[in-house]
C-alpha atoms as a PDB file:
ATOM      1  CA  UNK A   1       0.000   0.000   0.000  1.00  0.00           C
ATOM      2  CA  UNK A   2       2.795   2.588   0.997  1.00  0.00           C
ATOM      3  CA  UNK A   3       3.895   1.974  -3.084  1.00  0.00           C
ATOM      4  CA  UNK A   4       0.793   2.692  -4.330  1.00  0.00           C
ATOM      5  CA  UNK A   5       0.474   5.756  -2.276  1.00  0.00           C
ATOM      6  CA  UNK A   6       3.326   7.260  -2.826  1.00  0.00           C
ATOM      7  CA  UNK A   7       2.881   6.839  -6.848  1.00  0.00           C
ATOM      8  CA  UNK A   8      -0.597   8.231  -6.059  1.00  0.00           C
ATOM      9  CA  UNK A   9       0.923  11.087  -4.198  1.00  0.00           C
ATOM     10  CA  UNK A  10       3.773  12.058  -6.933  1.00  0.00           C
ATOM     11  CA  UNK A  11       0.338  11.861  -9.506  1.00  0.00           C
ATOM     12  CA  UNK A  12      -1.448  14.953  -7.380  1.00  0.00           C
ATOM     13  CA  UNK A  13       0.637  17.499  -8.349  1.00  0.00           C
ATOM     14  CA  UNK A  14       1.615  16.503 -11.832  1.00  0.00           C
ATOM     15  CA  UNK A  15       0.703  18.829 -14.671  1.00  0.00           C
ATOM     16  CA  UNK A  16       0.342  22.725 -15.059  1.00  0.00           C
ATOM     17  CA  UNK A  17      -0.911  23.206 -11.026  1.00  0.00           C
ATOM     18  CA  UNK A  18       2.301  24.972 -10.386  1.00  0.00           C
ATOM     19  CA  UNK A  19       2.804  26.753 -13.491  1.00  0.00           C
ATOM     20  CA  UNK A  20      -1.163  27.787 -12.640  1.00  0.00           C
ATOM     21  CA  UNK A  21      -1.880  31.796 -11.737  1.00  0.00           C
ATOM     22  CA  UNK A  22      -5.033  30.965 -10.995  1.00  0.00           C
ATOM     23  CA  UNK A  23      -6.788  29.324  -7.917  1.00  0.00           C
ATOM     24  CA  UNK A  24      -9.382  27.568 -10.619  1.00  0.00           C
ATOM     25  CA  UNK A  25      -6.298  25.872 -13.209  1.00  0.00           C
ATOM     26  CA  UNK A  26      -4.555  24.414  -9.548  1.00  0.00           C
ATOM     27  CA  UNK A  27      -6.801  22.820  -8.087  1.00  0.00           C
ATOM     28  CA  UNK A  28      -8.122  21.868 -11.619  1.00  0.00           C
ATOM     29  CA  UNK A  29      -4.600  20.399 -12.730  1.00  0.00           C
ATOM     30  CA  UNK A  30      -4.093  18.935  -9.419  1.00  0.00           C
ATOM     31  CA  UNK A  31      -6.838  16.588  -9.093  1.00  0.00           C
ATOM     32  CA  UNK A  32      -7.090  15.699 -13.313  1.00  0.00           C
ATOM     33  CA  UNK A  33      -3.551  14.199 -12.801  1.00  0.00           C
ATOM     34  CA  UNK A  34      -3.550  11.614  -9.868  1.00  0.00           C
ATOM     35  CA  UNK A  35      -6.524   9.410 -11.288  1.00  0.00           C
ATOM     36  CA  UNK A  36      -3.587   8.070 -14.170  1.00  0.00           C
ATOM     37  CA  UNK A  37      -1.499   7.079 -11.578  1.00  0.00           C
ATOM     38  CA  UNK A  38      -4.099   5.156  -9.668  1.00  0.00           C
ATOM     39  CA  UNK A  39      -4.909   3.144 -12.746  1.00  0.00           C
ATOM     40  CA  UNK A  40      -1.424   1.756 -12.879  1.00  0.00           C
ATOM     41  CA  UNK A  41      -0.777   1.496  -8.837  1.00  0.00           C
ATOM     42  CA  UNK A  42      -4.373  -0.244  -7.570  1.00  0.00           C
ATOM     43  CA  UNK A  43      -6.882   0.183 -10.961  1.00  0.00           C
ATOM     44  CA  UNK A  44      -9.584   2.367 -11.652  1.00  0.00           C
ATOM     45  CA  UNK A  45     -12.248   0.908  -9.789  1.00  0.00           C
ATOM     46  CA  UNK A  46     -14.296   4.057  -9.193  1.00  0.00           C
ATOM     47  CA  UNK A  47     -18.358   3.851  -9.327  1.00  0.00           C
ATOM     48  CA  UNK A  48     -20.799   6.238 -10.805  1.00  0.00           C
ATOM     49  CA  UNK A  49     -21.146   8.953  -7.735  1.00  0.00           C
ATOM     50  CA  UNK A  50     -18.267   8.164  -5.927  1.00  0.00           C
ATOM     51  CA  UNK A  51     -17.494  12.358  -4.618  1.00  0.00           C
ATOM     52  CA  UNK A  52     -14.767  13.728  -3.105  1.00  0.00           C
ATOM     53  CA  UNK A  53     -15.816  17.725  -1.211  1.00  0.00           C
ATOM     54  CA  UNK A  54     -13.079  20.147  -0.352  1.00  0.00           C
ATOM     55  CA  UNK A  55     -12.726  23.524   1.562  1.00  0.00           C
ATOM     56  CA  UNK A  56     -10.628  25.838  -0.068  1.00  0.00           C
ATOM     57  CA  UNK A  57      -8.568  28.713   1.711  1.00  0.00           C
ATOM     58  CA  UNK A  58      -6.116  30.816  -0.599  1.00  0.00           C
ATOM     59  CA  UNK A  59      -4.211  33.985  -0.685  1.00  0.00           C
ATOM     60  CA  UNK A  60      -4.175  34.087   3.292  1.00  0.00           C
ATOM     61  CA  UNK A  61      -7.815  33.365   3.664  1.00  0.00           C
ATOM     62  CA  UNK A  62      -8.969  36.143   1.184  1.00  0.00           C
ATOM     63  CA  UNK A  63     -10.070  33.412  -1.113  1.00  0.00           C
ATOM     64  CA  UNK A  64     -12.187  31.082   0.632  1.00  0.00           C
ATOM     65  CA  UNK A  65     -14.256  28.310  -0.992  1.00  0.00           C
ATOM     66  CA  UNK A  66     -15.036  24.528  -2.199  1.00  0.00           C
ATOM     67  CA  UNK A  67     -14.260  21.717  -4.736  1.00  0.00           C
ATOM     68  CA  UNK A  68     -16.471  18.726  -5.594  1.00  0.00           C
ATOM     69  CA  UNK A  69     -14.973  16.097  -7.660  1.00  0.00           C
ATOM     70  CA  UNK A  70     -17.473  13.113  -8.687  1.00  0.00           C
ATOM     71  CA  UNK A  71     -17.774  10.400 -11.096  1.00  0.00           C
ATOM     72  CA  UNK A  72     -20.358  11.522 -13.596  1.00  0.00           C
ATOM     73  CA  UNK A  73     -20.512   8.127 -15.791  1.00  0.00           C
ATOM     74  CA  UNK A  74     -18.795   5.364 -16.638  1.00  0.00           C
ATOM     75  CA  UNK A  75     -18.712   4.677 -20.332  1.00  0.00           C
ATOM     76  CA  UNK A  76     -17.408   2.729 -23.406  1.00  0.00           C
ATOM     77  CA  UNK A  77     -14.724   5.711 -23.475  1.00  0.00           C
ATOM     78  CA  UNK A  78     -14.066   5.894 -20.090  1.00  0.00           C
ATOM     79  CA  UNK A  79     -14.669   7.556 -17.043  1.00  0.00           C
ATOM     80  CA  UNK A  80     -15.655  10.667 -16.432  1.00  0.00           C
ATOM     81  CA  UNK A  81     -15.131  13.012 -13.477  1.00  0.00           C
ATOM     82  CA  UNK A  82     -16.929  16.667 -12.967  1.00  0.00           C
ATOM     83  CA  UNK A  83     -15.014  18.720 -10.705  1.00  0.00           C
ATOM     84  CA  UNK A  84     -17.112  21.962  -9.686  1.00  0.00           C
ATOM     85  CA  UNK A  85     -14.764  24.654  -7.846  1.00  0.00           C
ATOM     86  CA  UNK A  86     -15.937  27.703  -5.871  1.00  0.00           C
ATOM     87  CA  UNK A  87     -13.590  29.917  -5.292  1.00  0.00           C
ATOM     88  CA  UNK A  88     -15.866  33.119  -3.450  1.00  0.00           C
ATOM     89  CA  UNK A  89     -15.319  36.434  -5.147  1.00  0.00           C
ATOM     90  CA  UNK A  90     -13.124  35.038  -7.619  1.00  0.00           C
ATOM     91  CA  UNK A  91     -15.835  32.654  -9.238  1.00  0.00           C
ATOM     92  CA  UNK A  92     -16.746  29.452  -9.871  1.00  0.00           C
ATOM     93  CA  UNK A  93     -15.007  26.785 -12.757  1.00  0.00           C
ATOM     94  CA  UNK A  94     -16.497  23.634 -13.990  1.00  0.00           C
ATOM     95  CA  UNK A  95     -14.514  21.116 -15.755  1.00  0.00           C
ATOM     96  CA  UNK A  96     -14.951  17.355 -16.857  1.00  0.00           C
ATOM     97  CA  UNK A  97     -12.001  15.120 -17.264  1.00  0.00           C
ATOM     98  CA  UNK A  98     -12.493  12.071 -19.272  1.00  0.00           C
ATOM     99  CA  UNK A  99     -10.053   9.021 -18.114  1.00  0.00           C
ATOM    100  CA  UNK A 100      -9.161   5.769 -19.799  1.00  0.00           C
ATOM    101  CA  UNK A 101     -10.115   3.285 -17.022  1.00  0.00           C
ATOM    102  CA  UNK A 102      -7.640   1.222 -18.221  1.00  0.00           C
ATOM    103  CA  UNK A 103      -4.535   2.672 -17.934  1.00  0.00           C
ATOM    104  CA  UNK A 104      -5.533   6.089 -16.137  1.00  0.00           C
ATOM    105  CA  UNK A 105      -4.551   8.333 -18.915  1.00  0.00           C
ATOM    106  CA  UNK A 106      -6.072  11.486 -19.515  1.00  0.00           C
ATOM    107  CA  UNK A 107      -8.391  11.477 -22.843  1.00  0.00           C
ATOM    108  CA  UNK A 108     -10.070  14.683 -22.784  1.00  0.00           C
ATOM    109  CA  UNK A 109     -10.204  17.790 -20.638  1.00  0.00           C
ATOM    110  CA  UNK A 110     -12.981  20.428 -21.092  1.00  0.00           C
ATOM    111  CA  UNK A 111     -13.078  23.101 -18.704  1.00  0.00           C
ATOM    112  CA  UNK A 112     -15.916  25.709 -18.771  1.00  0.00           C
ATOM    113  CA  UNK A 113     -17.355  23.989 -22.207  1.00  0.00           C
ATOM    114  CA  UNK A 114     -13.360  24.298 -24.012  1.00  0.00           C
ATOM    115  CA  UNK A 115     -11.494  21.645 -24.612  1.00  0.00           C
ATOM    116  CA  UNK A 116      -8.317  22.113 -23.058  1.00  0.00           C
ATOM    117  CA  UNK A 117      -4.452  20.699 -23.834  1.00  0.00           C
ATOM    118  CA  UNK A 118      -3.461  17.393 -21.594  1.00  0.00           C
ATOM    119  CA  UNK A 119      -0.670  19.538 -19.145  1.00  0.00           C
ATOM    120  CA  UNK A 120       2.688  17.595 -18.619  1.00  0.00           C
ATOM    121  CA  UNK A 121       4.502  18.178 -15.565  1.00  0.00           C
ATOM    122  CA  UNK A 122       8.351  17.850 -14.266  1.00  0.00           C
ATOM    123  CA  UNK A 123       7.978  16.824 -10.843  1.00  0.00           C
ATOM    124  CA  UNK A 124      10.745  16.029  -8.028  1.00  0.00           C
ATOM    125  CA  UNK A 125      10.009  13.852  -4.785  1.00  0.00           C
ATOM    126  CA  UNK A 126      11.832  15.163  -2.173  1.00  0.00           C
ATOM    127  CA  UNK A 127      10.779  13.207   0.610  1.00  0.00           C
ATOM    128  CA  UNK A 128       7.481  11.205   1.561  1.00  0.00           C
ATOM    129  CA  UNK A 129       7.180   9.551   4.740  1.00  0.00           C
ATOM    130  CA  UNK A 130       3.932   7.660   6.339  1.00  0.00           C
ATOM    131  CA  UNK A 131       1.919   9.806   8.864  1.00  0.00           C
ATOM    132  CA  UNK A 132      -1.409  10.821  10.388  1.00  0.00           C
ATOM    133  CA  UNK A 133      -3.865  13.309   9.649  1.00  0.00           C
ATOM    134  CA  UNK A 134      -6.851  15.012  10.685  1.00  0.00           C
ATOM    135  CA  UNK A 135      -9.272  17.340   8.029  1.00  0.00           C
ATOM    136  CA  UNK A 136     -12.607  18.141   8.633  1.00  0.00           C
ATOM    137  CA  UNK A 137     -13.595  14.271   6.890  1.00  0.00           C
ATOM    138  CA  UNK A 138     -11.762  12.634  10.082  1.00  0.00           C
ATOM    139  CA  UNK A 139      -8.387  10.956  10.986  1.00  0.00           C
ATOM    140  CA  UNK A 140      -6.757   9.240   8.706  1.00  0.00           C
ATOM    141  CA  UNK A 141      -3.317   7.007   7.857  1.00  0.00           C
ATOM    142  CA  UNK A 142      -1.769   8.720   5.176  1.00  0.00           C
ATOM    143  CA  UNK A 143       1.506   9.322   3.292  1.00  0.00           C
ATOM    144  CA  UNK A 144       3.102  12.932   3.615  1.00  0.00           C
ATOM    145  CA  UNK A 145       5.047  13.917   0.427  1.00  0.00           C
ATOM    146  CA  UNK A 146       7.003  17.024  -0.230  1.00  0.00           C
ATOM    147  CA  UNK A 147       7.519  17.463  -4.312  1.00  0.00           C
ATOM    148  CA  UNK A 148       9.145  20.331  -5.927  1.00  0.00           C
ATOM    149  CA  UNK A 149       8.105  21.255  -9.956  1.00  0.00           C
ATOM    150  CA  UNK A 150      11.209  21.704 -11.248  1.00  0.00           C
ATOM    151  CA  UNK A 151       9.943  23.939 -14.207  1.00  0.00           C
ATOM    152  CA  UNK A 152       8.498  26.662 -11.440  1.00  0.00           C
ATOM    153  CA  UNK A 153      10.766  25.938  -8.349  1.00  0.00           C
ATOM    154  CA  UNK A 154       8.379  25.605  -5.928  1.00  0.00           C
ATOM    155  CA  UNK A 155       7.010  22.714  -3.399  1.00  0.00           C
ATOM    156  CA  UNK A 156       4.022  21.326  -2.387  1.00  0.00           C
ATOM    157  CA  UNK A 157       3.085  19.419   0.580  1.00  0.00           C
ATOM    158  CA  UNK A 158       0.291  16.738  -0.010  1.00  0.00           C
ATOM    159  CA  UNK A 159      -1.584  14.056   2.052  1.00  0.00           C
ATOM    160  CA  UNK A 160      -3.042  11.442   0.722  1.00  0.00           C
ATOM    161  CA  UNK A 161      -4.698   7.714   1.278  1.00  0.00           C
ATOM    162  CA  UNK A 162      -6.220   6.359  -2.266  1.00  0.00           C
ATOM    163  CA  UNK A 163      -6.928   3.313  -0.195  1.00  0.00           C
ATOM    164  CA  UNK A 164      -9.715   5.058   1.537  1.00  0.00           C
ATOM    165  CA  UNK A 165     -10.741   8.462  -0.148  1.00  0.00           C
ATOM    166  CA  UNK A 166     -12.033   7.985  -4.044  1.00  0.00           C
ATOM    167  CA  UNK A 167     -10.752   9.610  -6.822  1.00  0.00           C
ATOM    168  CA  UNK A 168      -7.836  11.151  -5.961  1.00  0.00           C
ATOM    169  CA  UNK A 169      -7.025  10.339  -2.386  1.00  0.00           C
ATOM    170  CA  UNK A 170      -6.055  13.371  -1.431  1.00  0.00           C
ATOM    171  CA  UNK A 171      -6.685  14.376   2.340  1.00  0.00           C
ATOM    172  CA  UNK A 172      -5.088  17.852   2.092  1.00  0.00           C
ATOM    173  CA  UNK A 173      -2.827  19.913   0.181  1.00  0.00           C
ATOM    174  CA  UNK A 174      -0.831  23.169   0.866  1.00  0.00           C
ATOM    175  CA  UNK A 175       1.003  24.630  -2.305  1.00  0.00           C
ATOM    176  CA  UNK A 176       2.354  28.637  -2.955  1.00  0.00           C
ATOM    177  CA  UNK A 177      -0.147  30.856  -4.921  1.00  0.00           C
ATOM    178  CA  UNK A 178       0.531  33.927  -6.173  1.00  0.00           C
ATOM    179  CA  UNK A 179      -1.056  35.650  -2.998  1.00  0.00           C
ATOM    180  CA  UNK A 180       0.401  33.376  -0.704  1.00  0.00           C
ATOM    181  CA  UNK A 181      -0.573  29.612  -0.790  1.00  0.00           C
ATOM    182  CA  UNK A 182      -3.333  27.380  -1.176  1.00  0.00           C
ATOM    183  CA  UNK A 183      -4.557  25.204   1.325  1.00  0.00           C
ATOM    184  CA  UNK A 184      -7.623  22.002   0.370  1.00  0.00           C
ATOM    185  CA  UNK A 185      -8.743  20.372   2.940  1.00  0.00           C
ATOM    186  CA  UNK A 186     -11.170  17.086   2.258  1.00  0.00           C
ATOM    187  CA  UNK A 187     -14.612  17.682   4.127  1.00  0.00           C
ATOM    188  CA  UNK A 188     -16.539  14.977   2.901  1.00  0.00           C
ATOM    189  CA  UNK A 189     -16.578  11.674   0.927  1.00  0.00           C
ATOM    190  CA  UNK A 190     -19.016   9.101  -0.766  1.00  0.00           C
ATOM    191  CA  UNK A 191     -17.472   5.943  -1.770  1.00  0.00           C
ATOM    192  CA  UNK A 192     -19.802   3.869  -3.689  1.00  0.00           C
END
């Protein structure tokens, strides 16, 4: 399990979230990415409705919000997951990811009706270790990783458990924002 999780964690931050200036394309990249990465560590064995809710606090609490990521269907094609983010005064941002449930790649991204390019990422692990956690969800065993995107020099702190939470296992994040930093707390789950 600690394999899988740490593959799962590396996943999270994968893509254009650092490059990102805004709070929407973060969290979006974020969670499109680790889904691939669960298809080759433990499968894509999500259901129709499995959900994933988030609390959002940004740019030292000046942007306060949510994210809701959820299996919308499961097709021919793949699986598809809506993710619906909040973000207060700054707006809201849908998006729909379409994933080969296969091998976890990334089909098709369409963000506020657009298709959108598939981001690539350059990602360091710096150091992951196992660990405990407590969000607004509850307590959970997790694994803490610190990863750096070499392309924007920065690092992110992520903690994660794909063995319990659905989609993308993520139990909280904290990564630099143009205002300060981002911080996603999970505040509710439905695994089907």
């Amino acid at each position: 399990m600690f394999k899988s999780m740490l593959l799962t964690v590396a996943m999270l931050v994968s893509g254009s979230v650092f490059a990102s200036e805004t709070v929407f394309e973060a969290l979006s990249a974020m969670n499109r990415h680790v889904v691939a990465d669960q298809a080759h560590t433990m499968g894509l064995e999500w259901k129709k409705g499995d959900r994933n809710e988030y609390k959002m606090n940004a740019a030292m609490g000046m942007i306060q919000g949510s994210m809701i990521m959820e299996v919308r269907e499961i097709t021919a094609e793949g699986i598809w997951v809506d993710q619906s983010v909040d973000a207060g005064a700054m707006g809201k941002q849908q998006s729909s990811t379409l994933f080969d449930k296969d091998t976890g790649a990334i089909k098709k991204i369409i963000s506020d009706g657009k298709e959108q390019e598939i981001p690539k990422s350059n990602i360091e692990v710096i150091e992951t270790k196992e660990d405990k956690i407590t969000v607004p969800a509850g307590t959970f065993e997790c694994i803490h990783a610190r990863l750096k995107d070499k392309d924007a020099n920065q690092e992110v702190n992520i903690w994660a458990n794909p063995a319990a939470i659905p989609l993308s296992g993520m139990l909280k994040m904290v990564r630099p924002f143009q205002f300060g930093e981002i911080q996603i707390e999970l505040t509710k789950f439905t695994k089907n």
